[in-house]
PDB file of N, CA and C in Angstrom:
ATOM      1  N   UNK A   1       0.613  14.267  78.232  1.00  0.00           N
ATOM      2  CA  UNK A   1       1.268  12.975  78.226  1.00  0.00           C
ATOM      3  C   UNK A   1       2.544  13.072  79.071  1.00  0.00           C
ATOM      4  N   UNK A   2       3.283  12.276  79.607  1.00  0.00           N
ATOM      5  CA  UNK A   2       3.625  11.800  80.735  1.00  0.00           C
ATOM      6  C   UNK A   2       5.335  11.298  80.071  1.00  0.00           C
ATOM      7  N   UNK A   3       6.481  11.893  80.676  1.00  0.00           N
ATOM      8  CA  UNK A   3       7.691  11.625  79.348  1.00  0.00           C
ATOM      9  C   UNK A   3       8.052   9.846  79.755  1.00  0.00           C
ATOM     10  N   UNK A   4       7.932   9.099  78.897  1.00  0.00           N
ATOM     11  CA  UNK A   4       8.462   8.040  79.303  1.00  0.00           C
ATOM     12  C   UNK A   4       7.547   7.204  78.774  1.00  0.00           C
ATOM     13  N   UNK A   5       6.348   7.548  78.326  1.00  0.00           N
ATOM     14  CA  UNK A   5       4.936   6.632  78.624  1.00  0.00           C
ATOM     15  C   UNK A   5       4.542   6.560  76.684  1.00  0.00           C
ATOM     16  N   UNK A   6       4.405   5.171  76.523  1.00  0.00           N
ATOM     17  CA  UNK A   6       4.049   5.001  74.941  1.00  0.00           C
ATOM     18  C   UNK A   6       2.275   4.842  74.785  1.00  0.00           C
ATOM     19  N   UNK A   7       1.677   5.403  74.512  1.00  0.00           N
ATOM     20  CA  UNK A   7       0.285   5.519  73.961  1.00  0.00           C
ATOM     21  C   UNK A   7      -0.150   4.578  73.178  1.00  0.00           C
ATOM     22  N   UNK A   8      -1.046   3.742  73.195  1.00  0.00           N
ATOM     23  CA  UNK A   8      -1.335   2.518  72.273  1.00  0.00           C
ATOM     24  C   UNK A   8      -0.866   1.504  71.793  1.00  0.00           C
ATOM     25  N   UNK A   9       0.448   1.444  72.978  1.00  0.00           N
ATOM     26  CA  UNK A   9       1.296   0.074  72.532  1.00  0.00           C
ATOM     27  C   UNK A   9       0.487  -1.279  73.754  1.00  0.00           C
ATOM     28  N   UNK A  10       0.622  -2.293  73.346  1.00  0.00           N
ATOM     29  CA  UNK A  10       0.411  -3.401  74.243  1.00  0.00           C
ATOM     30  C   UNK A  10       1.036  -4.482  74.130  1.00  0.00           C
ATOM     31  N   UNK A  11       1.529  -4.311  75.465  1.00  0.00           N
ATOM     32  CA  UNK A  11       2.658  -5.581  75.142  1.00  0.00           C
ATOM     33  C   UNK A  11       2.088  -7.137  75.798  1.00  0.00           C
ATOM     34  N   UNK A  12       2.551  -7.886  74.824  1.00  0.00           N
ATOM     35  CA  UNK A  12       1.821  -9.264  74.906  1.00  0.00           C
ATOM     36  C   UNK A  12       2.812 -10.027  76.642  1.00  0.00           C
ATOM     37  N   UNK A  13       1.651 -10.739  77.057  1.00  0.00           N
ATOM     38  CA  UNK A  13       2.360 -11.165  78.380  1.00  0.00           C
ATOM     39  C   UNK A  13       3.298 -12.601  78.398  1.00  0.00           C
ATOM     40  N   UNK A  14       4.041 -12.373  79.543  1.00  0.00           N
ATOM     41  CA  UNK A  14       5.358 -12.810  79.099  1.00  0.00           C
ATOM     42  C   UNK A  14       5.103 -13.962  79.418  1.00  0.00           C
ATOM     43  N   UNK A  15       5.903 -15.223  79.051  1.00  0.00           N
ATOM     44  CA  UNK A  15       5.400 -16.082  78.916  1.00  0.00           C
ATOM     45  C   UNK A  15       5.797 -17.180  80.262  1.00  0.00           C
ATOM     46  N   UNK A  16       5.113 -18.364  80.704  1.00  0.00           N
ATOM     47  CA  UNK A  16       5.153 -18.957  81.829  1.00  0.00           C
ATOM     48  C   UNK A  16       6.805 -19.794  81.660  1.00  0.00           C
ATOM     49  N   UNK A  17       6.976 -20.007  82.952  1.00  0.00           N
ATOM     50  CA  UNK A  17       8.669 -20.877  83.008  1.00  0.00           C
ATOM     51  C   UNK A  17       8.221 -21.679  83.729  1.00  0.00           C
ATOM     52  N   UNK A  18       8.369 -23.036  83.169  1.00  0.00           N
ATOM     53  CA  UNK A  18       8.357 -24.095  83.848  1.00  0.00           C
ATOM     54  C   UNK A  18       9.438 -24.356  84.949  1.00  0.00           C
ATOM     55  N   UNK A  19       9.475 -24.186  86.277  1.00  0.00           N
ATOM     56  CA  UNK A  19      10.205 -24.391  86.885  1.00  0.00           C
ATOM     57  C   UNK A  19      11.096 -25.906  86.913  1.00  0.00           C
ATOM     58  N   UNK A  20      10.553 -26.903  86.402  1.00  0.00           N
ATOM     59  CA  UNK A  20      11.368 -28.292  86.215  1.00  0.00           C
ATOM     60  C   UNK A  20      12.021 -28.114  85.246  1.00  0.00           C
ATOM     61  N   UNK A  21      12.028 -27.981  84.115  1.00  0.00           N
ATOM     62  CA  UNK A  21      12.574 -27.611  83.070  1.00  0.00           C
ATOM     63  C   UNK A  21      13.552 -26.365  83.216  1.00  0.00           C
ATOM     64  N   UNK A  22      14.024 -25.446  84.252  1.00  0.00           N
ATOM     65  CA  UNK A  22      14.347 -24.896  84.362  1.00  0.00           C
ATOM     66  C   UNK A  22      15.850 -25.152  85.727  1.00  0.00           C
ATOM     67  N   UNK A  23      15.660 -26.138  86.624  1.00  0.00           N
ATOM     68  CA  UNK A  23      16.655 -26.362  87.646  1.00  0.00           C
ATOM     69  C   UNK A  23      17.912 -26.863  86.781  1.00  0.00           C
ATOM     70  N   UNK A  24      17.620 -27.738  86.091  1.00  0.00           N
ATOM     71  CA  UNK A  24      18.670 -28.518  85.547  1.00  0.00           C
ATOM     72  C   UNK A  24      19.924 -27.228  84.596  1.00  0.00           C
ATOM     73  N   UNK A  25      19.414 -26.647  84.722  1.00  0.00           N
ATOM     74  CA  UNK A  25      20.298 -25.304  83.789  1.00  0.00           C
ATOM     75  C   UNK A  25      20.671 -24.460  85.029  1.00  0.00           C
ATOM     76  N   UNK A  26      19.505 -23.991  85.786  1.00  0.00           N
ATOM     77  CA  UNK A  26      20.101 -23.141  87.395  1.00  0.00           C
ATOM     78  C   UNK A  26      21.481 -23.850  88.088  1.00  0.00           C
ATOM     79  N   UNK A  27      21.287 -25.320  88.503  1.00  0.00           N
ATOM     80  CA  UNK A  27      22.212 -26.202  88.571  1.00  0.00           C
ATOM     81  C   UNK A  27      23.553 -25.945  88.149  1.00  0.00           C
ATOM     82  N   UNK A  28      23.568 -26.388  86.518  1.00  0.00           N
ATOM     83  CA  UNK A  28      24.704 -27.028  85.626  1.00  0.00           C
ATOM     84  C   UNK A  28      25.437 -25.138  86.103  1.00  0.00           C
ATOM     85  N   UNK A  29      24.691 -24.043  85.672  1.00  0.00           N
ATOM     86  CA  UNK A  29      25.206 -22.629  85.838  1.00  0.00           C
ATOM     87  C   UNK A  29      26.244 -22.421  87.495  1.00  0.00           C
ATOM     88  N   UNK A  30      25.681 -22.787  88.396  1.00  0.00           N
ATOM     89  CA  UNK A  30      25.913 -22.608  89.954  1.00  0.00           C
ATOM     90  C   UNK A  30      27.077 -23.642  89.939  1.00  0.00           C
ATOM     91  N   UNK A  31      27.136 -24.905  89.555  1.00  0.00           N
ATOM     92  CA  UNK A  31      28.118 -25.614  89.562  1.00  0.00           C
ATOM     93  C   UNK A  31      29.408 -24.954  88.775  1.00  0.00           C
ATOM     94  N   UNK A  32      29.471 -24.923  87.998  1.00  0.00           N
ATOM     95  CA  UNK A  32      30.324 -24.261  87.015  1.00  0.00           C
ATOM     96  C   UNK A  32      30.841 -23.036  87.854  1.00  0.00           C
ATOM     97  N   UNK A  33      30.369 -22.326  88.625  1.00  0.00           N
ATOM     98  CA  UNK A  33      30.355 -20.465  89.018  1.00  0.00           C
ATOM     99  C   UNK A  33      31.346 -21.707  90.840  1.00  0.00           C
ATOM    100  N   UNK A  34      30.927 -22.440  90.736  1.00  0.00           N
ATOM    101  CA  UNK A  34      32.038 -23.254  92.384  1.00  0.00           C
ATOM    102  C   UNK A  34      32.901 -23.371  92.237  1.00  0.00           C
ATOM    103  N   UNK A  35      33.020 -24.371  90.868  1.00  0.00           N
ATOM    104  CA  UNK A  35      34.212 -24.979  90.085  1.00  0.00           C
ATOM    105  C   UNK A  35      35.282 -23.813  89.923  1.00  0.00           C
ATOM    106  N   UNK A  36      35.076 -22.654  89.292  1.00  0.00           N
ATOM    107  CA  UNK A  36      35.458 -21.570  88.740  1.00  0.00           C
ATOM    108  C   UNK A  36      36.366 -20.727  89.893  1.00  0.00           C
ATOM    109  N   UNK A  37      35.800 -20.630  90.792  1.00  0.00           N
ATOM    110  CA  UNK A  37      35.889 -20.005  92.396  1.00  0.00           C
ATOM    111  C   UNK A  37      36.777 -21.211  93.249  1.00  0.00           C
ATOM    112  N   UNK A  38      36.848 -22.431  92.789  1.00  0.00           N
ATOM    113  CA  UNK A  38      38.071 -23.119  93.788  1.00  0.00           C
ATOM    114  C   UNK A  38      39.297 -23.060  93.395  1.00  0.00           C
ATOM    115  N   UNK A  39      39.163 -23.152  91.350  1.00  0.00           N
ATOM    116  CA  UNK A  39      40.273 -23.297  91.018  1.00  0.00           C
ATOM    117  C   UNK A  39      40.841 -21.779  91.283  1.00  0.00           C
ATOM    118  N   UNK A  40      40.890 -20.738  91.172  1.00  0.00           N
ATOM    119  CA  UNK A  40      40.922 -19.934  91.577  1.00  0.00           C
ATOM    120  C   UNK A  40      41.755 -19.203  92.875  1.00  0.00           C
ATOM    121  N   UNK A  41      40.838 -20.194  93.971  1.00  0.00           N
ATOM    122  CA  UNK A  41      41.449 -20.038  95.303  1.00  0.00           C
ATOM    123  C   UNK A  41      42.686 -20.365  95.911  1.00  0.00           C
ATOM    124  N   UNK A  42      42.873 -21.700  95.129  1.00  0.00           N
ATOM    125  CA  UNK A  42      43.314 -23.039  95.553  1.00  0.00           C
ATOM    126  C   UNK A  42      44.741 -22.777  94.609  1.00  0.00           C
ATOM    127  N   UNK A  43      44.336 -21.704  93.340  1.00  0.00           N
ATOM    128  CA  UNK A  43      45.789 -21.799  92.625  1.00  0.00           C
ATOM    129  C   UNK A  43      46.012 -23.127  91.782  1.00  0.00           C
ATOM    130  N   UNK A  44      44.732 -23.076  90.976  1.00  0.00           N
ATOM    131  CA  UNK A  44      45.205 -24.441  90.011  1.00  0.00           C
ATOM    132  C   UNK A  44      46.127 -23.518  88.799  1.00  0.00           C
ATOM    133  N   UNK A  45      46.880 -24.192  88.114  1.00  0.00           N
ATOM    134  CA  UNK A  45      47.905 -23.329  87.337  1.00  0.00           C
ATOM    135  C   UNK A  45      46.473 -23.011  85.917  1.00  0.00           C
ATOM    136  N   UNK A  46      46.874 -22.017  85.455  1.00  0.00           N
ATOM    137  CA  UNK A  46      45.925 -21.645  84.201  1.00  0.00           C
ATOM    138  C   UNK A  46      44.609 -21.065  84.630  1.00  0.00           C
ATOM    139  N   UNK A  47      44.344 -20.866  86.014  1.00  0.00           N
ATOM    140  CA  UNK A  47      43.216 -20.649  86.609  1.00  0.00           C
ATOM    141  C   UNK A  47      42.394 -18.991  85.956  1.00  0.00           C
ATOM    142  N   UNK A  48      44.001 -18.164  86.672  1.00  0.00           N
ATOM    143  CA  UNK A  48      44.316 -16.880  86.724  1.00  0.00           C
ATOM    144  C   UNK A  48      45.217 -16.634  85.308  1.00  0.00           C
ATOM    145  N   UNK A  49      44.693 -16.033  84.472  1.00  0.00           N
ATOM    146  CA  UNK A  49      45.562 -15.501  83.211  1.00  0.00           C
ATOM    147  C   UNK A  49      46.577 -14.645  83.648  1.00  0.00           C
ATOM    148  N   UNK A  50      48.179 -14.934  83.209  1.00  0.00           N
ATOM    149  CA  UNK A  50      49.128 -14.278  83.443  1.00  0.00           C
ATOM    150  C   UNK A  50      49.746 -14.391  85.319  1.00  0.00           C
ATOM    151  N   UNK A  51      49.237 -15.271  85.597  1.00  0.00           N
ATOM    152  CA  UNK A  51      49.017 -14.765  87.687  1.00  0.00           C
ATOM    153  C   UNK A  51      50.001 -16.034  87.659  1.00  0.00           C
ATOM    154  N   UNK A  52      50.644 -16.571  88.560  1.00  0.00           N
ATOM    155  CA  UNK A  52      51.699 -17.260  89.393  1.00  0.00           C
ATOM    156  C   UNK A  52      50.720 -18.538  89.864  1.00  0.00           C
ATOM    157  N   UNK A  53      50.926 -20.196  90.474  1.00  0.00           N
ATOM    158  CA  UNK A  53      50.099 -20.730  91.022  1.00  0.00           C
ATOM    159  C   UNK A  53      50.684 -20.262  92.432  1.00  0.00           C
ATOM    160  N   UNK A  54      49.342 -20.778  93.122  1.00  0.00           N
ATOM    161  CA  UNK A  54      49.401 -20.073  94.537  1.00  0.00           C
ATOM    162  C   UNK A  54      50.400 -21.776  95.018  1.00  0.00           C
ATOM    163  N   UNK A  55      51.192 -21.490  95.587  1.00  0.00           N
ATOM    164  CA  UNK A  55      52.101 -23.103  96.589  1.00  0.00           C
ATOM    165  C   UNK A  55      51.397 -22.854  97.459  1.00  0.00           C
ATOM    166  N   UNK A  56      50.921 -24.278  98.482  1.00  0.00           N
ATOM    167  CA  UNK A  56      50.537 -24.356  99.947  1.00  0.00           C
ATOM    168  C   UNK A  56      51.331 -25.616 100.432  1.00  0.00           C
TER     169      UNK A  56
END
C-alpha cells in the first residue's frame, strides 16, 4: 500500500453549481474587494486602522 492512499473509502461526488445562482455572490464579493482597495488608496479616514488620511 501506497503512504497517503485510503483503501475502501468512496467519496460521494461533489455536487453541481449552478452558475446563475452563483454570479450574484461572485459580484456582490468583487465589488466589495474595489470598494475596499479605493478607500484605501484614496485615504478615506478610518480606511487604514491607526494610519493618517492620505491629503491630495
Amino acid at each position: 500500500m501506497r503512504a497517503g492512499s485510503m483503501p475502501c473509502i468512496a467519496f460521494p461526488a461533489p455536487p453541481t453549481l449552478v452558475m446563475n445562482d452563483l454570479w450574484p455572490i461572485l459580484a456582490g464579493l468583487l465589488g466589495i474587494g474595489v470598494m475596499r482597495t479605493y478607500e484605501r488608496t484614496t485615504g478615506v479616514p478610518g480606511a487604514v486602522p491607526g494610519a493618517q488620511a492620505v491629503r491630495r
